[in-house]
PDB file of N, CA and C in Angstrom:
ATOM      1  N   UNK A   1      83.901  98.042 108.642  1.00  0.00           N
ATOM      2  CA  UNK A   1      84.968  98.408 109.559  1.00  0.00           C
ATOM      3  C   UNK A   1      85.876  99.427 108.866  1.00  0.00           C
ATOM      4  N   UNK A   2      86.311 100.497 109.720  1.00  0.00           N
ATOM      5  CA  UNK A   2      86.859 101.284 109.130  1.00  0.00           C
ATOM      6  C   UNK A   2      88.443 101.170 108.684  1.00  0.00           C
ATOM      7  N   UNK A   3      89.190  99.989 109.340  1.00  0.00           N
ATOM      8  CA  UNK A   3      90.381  99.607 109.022  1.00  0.00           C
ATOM      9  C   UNK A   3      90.274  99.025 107.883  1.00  0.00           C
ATOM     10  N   UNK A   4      89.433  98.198 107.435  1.00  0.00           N
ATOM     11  CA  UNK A   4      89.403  97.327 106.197  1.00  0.00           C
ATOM     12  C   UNK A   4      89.399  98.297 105.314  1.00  0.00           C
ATOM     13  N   UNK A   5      89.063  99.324 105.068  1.00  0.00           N
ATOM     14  CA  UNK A   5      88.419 100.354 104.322  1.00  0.00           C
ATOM     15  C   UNK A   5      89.605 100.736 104.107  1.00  0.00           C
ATOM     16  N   UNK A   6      90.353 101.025 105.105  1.00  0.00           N
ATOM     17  CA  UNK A   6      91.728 101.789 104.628  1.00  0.00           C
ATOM     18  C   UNK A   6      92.648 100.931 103.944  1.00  0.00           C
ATOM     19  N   UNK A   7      92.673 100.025 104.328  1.00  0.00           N
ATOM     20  CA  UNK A   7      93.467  98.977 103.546  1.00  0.00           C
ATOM     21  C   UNK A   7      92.989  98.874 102.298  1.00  0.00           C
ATOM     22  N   UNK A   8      91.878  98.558 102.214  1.00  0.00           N
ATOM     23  CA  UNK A   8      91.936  98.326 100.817  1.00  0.00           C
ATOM     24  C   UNK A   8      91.891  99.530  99.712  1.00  0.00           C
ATOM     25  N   UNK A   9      91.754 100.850 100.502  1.00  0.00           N
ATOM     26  CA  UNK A   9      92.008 101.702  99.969  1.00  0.00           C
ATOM     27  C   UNK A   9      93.296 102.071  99.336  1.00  0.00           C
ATOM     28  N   UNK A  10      94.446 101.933 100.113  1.00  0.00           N
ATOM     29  CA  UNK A  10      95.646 102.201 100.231  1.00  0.00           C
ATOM     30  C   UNK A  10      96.216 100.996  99.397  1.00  0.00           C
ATOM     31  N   UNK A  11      95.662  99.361  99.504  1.00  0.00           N
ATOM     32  CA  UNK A  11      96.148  98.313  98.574  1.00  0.00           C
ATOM     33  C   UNK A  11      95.685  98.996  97.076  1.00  0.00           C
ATOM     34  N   UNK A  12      94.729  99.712  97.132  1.00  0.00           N
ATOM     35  CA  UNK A  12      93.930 100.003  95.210  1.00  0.00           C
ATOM     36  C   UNK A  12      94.903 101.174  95.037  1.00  0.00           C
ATOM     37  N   UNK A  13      95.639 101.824  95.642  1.00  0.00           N
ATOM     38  CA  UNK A  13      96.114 102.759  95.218  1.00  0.00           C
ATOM     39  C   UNK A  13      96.835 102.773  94.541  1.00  0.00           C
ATOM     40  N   UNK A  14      97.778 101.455  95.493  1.00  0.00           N
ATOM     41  CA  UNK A  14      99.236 100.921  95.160  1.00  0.00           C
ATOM     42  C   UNK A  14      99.350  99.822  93.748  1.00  0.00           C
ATOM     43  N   UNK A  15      98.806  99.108  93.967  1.00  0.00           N
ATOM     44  CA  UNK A  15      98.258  97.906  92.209  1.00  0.00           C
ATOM     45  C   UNK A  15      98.115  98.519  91.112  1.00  0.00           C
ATOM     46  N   UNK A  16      98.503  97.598  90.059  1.00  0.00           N
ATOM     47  CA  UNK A  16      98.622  97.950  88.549  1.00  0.00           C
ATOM     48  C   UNK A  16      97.310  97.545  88.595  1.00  0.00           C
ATOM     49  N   UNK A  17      96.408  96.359  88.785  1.00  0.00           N
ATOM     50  CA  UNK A  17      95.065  95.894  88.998  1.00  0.00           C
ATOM     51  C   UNK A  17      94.677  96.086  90.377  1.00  0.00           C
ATOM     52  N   UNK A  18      94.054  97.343  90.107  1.00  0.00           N
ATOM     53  CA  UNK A  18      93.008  97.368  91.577  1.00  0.00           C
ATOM     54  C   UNK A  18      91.553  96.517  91.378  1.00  0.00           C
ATOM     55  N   UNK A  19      90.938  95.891  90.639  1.00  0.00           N
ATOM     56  CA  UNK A  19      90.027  94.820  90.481  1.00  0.00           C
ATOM     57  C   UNK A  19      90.332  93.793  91.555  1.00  0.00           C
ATOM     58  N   UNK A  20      91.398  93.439  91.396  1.00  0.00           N
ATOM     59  CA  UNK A  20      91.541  92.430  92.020  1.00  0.00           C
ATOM     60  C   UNK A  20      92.154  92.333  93.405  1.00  0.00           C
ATOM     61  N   UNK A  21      91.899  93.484  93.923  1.00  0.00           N
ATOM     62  CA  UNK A  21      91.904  93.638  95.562  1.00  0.00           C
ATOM     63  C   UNK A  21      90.982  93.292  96.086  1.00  0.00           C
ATOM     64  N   UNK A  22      90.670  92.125  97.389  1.00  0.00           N
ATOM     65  CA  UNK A  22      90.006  92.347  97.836  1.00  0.00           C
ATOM     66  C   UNK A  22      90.356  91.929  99.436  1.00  0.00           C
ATOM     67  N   UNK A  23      89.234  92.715 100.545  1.00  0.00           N
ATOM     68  CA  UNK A  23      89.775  92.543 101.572  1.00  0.00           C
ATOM     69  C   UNK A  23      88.502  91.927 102.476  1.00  0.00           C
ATOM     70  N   UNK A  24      89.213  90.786 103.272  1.00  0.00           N
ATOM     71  CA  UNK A  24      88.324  89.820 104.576  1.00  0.00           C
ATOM     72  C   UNK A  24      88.681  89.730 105.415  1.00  0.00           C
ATOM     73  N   UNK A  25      87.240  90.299 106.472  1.00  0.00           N
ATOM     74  CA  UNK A  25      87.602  90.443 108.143  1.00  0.00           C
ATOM     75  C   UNK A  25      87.495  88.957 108.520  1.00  0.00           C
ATOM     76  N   UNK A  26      87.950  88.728 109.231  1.00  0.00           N
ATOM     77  CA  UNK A  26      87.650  87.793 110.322  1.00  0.00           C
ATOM     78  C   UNK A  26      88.068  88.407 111.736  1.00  0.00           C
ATOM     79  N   UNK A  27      86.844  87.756 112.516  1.00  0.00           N
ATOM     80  CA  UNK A  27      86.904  87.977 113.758  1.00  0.00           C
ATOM     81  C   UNK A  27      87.269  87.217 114.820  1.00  0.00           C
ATOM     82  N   UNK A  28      88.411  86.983 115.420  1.00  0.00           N
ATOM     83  CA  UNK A  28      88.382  85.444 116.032  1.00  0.00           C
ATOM     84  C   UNK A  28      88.693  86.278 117.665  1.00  0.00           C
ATOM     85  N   UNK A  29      88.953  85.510 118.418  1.00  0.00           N
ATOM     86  CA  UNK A  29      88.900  85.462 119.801  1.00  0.00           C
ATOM     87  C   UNK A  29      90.235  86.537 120.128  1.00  0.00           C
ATOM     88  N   UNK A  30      91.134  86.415 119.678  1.00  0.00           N
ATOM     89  CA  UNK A  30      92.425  87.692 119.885  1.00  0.00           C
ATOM     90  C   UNK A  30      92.499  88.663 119.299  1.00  0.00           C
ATOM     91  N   UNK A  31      91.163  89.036 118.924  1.00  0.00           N
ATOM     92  CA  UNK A  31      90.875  90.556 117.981  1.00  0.00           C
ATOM     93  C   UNK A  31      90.643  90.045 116.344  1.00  0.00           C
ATOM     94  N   UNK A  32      90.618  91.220 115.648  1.00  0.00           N
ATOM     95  CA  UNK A  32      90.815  91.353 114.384  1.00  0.00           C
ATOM     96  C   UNK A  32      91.438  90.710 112.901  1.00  0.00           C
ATOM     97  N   UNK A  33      91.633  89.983 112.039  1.00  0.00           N
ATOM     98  CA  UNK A  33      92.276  89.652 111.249  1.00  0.00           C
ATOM     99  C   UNK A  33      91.412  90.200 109.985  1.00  0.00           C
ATOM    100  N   UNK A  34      92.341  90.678 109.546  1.00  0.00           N
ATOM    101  CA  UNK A  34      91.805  91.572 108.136  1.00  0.00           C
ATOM    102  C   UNK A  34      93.055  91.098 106.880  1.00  0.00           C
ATOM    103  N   UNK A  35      92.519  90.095 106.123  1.00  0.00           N
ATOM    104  CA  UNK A  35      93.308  89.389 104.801  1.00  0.00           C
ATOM    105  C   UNK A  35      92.665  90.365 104.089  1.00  0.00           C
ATOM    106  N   UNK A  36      94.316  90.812 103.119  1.00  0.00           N
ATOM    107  CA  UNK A  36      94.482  91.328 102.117  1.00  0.00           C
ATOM    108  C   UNK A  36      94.861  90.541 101.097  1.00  0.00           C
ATOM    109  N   UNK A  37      94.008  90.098  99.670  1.00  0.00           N
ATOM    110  CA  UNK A  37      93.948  89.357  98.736  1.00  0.00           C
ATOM    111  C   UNK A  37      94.352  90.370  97.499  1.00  0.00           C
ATOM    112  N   UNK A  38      95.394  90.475  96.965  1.00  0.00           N
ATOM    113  CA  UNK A  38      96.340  91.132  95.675  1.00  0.00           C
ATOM    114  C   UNK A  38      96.667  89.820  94.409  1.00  0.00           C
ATOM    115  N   UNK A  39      96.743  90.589  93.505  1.00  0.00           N
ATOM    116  CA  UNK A  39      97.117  89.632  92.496  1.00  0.00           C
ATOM    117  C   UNK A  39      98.517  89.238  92.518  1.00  0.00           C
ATOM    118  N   UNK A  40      99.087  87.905  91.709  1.00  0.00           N
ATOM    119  CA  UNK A  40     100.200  87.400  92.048  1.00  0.00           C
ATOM    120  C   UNK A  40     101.335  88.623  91.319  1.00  0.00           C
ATOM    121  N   UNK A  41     101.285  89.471  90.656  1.00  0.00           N
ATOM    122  CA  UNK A  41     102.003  90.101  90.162  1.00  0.00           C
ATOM    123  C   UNK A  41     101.709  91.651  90.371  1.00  0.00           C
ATOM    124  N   UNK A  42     101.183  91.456  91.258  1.00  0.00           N
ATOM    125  CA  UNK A  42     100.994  93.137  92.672  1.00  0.00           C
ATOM    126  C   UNK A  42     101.270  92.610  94.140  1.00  0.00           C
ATOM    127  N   UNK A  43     101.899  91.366  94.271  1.00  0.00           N
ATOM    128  CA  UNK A  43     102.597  91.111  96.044  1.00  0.00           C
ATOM    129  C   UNK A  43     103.497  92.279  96.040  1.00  0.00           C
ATOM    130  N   UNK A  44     104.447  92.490  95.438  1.00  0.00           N
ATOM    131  CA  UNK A  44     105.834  92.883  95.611  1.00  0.00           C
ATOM    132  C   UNK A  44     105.248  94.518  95.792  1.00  0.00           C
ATOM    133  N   UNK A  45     104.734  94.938  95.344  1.00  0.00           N
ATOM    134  CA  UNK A  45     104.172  96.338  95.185  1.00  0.00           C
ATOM    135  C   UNK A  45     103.752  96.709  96.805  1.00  0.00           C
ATOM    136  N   UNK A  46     102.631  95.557  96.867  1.00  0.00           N
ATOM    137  CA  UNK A  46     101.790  95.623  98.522  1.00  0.00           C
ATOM    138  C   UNK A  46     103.043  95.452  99.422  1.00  0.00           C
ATOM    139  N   UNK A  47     103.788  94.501  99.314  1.00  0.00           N
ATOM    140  CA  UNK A  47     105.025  94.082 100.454  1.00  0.00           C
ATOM    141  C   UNK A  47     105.926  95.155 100.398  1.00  0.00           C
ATOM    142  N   UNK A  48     106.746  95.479  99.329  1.00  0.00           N
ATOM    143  CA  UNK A  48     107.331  96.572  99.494  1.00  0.00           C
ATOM    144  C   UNK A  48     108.727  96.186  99.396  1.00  0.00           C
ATOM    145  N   UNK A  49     109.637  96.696  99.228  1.00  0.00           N
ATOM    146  CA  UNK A  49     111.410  96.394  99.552  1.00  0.00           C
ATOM    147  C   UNK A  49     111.507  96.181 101.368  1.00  0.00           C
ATOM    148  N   UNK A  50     111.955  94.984 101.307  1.00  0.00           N
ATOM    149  CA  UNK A  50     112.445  94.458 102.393  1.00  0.00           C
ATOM    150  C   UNK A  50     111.097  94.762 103.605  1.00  0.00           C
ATOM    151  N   UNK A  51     109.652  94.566 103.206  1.00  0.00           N
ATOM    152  CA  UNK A  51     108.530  94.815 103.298  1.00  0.00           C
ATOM    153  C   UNK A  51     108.355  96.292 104.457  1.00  0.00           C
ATOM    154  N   UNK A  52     108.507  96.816 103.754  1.00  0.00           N
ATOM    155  CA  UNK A  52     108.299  98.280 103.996  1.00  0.00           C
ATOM    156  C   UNK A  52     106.900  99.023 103.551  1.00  0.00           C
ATOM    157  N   UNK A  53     106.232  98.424 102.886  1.00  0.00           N
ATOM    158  CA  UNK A  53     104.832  99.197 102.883  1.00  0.00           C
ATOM    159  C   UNK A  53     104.250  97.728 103.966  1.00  0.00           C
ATOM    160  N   UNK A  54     104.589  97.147 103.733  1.00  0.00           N
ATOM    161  CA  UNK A  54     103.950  96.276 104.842  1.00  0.00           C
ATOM    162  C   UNK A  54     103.863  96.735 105.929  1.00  0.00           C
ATOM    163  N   UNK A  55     104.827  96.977 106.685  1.00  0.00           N
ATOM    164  CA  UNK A  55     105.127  98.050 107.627  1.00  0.00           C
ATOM    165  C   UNK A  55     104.346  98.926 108.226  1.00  0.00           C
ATOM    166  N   UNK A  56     104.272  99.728 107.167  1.00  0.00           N
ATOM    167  CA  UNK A  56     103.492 100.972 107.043  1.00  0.00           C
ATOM    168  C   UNK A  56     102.274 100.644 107.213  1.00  0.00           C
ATOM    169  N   UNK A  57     101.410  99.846 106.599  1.00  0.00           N
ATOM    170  CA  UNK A  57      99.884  99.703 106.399  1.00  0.00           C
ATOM    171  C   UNK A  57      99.792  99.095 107.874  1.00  0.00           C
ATOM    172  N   UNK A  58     100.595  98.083 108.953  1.00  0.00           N
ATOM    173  CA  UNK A  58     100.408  97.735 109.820  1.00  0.00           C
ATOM    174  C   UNK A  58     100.657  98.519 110.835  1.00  0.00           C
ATOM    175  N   UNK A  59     101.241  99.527 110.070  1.00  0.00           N
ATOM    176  CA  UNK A  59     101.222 100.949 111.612  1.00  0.00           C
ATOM    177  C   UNK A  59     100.388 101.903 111.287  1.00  0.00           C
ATOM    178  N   UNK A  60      99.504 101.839 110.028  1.00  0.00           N
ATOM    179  CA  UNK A  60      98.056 102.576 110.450  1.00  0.00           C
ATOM    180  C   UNK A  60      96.982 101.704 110.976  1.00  0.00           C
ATOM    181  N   UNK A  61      97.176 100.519 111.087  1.00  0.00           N
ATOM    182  CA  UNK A  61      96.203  99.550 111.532  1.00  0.00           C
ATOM    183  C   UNK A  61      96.171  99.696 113.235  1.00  0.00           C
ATOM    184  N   UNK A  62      97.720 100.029 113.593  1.00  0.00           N
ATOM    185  CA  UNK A  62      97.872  99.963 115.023  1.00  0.00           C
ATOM    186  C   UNK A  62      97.009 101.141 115.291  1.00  0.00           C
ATOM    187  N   UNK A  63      97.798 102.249 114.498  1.00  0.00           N
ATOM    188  CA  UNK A  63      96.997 103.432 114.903  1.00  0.00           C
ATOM    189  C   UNK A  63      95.057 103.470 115.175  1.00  0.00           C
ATOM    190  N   UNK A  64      94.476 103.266 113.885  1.00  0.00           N
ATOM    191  CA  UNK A  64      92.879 102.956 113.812  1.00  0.00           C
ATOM    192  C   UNK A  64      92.533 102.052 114.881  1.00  0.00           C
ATOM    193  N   UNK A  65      93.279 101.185 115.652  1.00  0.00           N
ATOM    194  CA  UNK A  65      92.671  99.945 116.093  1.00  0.00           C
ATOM    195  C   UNK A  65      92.683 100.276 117.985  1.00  0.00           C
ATOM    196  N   UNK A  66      93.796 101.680 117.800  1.00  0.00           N
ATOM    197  CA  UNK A  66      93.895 101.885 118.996  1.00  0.00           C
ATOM    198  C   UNK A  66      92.723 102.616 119.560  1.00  0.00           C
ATOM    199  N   UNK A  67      91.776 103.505 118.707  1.00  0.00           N
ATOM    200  CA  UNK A  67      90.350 103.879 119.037  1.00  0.00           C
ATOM    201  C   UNK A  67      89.837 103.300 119.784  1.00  0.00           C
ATOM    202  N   UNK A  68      89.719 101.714 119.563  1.00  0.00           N
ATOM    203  CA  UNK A  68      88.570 100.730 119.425  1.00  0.00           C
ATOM    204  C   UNK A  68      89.034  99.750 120.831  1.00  0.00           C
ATOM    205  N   UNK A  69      90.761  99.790 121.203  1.00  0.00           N
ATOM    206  CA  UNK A  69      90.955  99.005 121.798  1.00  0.00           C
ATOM    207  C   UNK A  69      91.044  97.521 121.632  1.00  0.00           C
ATOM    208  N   UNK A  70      90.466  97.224 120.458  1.00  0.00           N
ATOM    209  CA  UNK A  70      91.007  95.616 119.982  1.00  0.00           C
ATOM    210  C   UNK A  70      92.093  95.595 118.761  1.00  0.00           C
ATOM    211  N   UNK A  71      92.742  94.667 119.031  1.00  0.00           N
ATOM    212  CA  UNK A  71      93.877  94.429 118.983  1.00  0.00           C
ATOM    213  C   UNK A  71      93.301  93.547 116.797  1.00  0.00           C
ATOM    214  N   UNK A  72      94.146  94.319 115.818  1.00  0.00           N
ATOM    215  CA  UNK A  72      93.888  94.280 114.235  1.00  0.00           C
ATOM    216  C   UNK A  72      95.046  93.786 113.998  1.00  0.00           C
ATOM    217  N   UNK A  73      95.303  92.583 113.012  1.00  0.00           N
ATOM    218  CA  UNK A  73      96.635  92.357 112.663  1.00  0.00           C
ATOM    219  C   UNK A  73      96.086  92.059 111.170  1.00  0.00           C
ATOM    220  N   UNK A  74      96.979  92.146 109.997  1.00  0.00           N
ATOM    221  CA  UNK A  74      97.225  92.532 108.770  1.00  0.00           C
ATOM    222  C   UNK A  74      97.690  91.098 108.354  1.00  0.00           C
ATOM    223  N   UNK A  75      97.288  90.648 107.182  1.00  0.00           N
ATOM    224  CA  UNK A  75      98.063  89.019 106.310  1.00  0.00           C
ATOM    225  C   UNK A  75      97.685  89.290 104.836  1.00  0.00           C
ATOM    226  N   UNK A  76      98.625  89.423 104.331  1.00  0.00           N
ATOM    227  CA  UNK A  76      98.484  89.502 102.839  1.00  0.00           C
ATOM    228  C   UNK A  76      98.772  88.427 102.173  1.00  0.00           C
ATOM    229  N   UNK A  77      97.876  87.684 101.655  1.00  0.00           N
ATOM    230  CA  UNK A  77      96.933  87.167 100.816  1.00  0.00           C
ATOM    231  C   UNK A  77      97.721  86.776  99.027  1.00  0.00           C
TER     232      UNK A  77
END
């Protein structure tokens, strides 16, 4: 999927350990869920001040997801 891709692209960018990114779709009945798994001392990095890259990564998700018409929501892990 091409959203997962970006995410975890954009999570490896951001981490002191990009190893230890990793990202899982699930597919359930109300669209999309794509867990983002970061190490305990790269949350704050992924979340952001007053979660502001959070934000962000969930408004390119809106964007990509609007192609497709199903509905992608973001949980970091």
């Amino acid at each position: 999927m091409a959203a997962a891709d970006l995410v975890e692209y954009v999570a490896k960018s951001l981490v002191d350990d990009p190893e230890a990114v990793s990202v899982e779709v699930i597919n359930g009945d109300e669209g999309t869920i794509i867990e983002l798994h970061v190490a305990e001392s790269d949350m704050g990095k992924v979340i952001g001040r007053n979660g502001s890259v959070a934000k962000a990564l969930r408004t390119l998700l809106k964007v990509t997801s609007a192609r497709s018409g199903e509905p992608v929501s973001l949980e970091i892990v």
